[in-house]
PDB file of N, CA and C in Angstrom:
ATOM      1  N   UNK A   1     -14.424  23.945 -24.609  1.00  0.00           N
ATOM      2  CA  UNK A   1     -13.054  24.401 -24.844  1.00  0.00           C
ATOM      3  C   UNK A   1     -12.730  24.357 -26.348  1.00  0.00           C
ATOM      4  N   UNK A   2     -12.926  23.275 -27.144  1.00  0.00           N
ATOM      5  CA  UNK A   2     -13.106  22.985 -28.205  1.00  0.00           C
ATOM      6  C   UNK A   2     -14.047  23.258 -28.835  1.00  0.00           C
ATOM      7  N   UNK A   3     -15.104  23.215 -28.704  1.00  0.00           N
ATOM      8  CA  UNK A   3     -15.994  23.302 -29.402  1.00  0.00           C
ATOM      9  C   UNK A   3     -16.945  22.178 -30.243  1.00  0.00           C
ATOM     10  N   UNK A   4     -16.414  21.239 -29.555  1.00  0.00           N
ATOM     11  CA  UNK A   4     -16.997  19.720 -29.777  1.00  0.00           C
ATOM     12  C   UNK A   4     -17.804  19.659 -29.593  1.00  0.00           C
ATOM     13  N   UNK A   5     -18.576  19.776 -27.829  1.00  0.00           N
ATOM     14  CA  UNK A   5     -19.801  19.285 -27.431  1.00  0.00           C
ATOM     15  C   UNK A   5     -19.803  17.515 -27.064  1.00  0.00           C
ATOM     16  N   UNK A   6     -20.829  17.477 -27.536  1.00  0.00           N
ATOM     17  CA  UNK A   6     -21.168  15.738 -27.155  1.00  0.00           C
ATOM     18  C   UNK A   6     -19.866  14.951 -28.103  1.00  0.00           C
ATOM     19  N   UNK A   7     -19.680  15.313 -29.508  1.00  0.00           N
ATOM     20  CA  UNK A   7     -18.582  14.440 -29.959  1.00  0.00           C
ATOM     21  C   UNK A   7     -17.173  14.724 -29.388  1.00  0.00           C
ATOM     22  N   UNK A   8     -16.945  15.605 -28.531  1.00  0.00           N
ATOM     23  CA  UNK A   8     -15.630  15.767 -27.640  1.00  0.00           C
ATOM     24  C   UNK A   8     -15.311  14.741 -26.518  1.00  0.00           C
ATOM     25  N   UNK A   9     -16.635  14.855 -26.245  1.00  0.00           N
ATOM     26  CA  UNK A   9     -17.182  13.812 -24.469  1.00  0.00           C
ATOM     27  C   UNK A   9     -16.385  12.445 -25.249  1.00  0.00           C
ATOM     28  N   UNK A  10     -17.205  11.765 -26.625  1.00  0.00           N
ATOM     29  CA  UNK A  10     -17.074  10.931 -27.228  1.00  0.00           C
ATOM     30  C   UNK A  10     -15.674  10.292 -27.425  1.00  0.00           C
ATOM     31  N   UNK A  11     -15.031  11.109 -27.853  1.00  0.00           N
ATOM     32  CA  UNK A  11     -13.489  11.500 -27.991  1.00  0.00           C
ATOM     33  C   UNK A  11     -12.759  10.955 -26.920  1.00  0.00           C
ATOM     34  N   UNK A  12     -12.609  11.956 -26.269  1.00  0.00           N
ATOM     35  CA  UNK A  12     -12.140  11.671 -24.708  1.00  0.00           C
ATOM     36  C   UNK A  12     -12.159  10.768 -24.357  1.00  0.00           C
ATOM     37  N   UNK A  13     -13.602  10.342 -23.768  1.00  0.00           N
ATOM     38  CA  UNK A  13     -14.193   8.389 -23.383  1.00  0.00           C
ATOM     39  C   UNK A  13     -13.056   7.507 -24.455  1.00  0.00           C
ATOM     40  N   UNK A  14     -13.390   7.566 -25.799  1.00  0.00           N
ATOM     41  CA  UNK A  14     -12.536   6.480 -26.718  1.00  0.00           C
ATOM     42  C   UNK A  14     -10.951   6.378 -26.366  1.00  0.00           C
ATOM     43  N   UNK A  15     -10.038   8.081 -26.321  1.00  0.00           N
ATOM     44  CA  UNK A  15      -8.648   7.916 -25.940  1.00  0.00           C
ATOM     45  C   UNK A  15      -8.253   7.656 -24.692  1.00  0.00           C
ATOM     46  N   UNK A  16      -9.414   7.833 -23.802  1.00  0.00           N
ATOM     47  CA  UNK A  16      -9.015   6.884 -22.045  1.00  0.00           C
ATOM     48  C   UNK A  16      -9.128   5.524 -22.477  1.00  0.00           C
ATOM     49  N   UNK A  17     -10.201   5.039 -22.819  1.00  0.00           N
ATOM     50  CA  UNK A  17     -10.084   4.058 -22.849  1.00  0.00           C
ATOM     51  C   UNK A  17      -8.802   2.688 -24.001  1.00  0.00           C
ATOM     52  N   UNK A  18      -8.201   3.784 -24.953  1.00  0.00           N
ATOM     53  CA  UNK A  18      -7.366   3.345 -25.288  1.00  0.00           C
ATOM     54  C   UNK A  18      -5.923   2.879 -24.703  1.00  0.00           C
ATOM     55  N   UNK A  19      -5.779   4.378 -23.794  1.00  0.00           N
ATOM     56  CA  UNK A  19      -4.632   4.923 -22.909  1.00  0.00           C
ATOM     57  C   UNK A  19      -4.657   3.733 -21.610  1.00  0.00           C
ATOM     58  N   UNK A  20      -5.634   3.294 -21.024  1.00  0.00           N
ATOM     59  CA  UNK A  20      -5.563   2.296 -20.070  1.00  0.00           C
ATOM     60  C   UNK A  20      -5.589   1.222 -20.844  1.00  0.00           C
ATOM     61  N   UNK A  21      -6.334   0.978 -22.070  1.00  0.00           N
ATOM     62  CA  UNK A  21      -5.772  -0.339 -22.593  1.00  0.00           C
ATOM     63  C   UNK A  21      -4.265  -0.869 -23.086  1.00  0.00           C
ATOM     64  N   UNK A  22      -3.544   0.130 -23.287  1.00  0.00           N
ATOM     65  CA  UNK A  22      -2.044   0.187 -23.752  1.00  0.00           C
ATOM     66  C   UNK A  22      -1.264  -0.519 -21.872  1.00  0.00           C
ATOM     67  N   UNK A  23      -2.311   0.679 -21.157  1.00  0.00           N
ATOM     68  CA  UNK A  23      -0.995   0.264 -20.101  1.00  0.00           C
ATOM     69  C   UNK A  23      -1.539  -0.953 -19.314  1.00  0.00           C
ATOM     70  N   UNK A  24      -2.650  -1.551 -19.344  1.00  0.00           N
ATOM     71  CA  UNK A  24      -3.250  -3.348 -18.846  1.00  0.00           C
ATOM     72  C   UNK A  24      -2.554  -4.019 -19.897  1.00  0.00           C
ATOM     73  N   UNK A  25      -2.703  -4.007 -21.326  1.00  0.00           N
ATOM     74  CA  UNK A  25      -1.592  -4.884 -22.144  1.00  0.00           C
ATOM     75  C   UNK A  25       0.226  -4.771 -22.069  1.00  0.00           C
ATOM     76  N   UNK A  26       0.392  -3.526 -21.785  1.00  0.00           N
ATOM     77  CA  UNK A  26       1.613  -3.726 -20.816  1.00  0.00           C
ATOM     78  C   UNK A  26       2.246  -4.591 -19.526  1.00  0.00           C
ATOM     79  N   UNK A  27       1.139  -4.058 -18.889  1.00  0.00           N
ATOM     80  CA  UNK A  27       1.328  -4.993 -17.670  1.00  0.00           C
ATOM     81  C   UNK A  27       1.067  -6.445 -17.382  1.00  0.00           C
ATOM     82  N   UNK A  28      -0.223  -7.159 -18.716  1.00  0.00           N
ATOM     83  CA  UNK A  28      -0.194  -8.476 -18.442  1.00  0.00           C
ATOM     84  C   UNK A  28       1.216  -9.274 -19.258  1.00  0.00           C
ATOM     85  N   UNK A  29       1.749  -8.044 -20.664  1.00  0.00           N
ATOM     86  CA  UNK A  29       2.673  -8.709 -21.280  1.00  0.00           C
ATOM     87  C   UNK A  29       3.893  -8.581 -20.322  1.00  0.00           C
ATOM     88  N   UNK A  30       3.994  -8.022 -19.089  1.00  0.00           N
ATOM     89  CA  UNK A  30       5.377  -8.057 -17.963  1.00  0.00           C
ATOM     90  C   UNK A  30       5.463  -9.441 -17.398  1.00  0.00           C
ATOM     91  N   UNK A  31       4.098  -9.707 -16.459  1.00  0.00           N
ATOM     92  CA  UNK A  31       3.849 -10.732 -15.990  1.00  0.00           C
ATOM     93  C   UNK A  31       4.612 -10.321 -14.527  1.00  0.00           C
ATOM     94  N   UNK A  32       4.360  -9.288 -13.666  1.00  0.00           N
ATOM     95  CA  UNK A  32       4.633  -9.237 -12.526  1.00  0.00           C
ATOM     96  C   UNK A  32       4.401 -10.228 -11.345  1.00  0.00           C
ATOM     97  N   UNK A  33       2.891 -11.136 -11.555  1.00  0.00           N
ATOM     98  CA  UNK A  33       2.537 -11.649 -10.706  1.00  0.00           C
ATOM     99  C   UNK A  33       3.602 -13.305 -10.268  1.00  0.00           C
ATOM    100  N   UNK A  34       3.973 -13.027 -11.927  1.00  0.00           N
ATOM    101  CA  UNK A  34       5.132 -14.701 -11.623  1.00  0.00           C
ATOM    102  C   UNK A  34       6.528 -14.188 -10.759  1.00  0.00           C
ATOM    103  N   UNK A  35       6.639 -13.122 -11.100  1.00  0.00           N
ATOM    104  CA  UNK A  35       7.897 -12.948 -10.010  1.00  0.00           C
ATOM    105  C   UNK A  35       7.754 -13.203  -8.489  1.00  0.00           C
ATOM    106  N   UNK A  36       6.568 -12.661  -8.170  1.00  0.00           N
ATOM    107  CA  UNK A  36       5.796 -12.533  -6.531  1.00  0.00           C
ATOM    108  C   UNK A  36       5.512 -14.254  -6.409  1.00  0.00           C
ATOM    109  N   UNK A  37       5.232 -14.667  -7.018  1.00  0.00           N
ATOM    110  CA  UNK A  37       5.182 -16.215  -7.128  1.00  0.00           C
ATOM    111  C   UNK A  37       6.435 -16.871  -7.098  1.00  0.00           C
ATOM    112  N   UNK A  38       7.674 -16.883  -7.646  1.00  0.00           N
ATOM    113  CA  UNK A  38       8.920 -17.670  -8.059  1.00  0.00           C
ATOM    114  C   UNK A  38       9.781 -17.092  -6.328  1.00  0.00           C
ATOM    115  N   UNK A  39       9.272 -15.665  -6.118  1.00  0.00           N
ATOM    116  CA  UNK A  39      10.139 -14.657  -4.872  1.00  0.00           C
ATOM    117  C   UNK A  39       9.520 -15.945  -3.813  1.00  0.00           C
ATOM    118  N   UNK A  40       8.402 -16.179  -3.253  1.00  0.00           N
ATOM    119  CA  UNK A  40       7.522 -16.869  -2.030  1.00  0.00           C
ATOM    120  C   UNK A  40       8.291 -18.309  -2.356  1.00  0.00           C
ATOM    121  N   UNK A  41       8.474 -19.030  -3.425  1.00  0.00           N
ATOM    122  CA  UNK A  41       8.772 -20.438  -3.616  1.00  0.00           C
ATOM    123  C   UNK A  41      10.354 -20.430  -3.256  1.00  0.00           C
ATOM    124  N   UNK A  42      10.931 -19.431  -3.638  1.00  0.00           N
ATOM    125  CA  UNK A  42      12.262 -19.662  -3.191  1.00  0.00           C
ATOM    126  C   UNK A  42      12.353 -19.267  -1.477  1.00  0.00           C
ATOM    127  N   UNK A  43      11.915 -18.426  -1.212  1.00  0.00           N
ATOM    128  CA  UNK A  43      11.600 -18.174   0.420  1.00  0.00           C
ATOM    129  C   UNK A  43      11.387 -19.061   1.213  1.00  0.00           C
ATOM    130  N   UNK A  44       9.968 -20.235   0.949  1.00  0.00           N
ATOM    131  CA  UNK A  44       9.949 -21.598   1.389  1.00  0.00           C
ATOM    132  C   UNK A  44      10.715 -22.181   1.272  1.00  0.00           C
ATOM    133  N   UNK A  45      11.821 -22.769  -0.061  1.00  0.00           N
ATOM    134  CA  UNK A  45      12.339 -23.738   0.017  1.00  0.00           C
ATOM    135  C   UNK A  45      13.798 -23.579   0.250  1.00  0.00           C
ATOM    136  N   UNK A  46      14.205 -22.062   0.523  1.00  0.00           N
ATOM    137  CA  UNK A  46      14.879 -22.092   1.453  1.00  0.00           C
ATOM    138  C   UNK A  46      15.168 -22.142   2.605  1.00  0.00           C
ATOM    139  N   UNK A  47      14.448 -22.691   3.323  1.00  0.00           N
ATOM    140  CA  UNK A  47      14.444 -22.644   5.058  1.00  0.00           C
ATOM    141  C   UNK A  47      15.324 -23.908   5.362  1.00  0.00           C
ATOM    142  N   UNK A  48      15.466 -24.935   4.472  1.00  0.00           N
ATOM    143  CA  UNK A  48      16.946 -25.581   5.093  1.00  0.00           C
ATOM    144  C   UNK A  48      16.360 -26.990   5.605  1.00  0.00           C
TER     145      UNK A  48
END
């Protein structure tokens, strides 16, 4: 399409792999998994 060839392939491979690294450092800097954690502890220790 470009006219790259093998250094296009190259290309590509490097900006995926940037593009998923942006959005895994997103997601560990959220910290979703402590909410699902703090949600279950209050669930238990509300039963009374």
């Amino acid at each position: 399409m470009f006219g790259l060839g093998l250094l296009g392939i190259w290309v590509a491979q490097g900006f995926d792999e940037w593009i998923r690294g942006i959005f895994a450092l997103r997601r560990w800097l959220s910290k979703p998994w402590l909410m699902k954690k703090e949600a279950k502890y209050e669930m238990t220790t509300n039963r009374g």
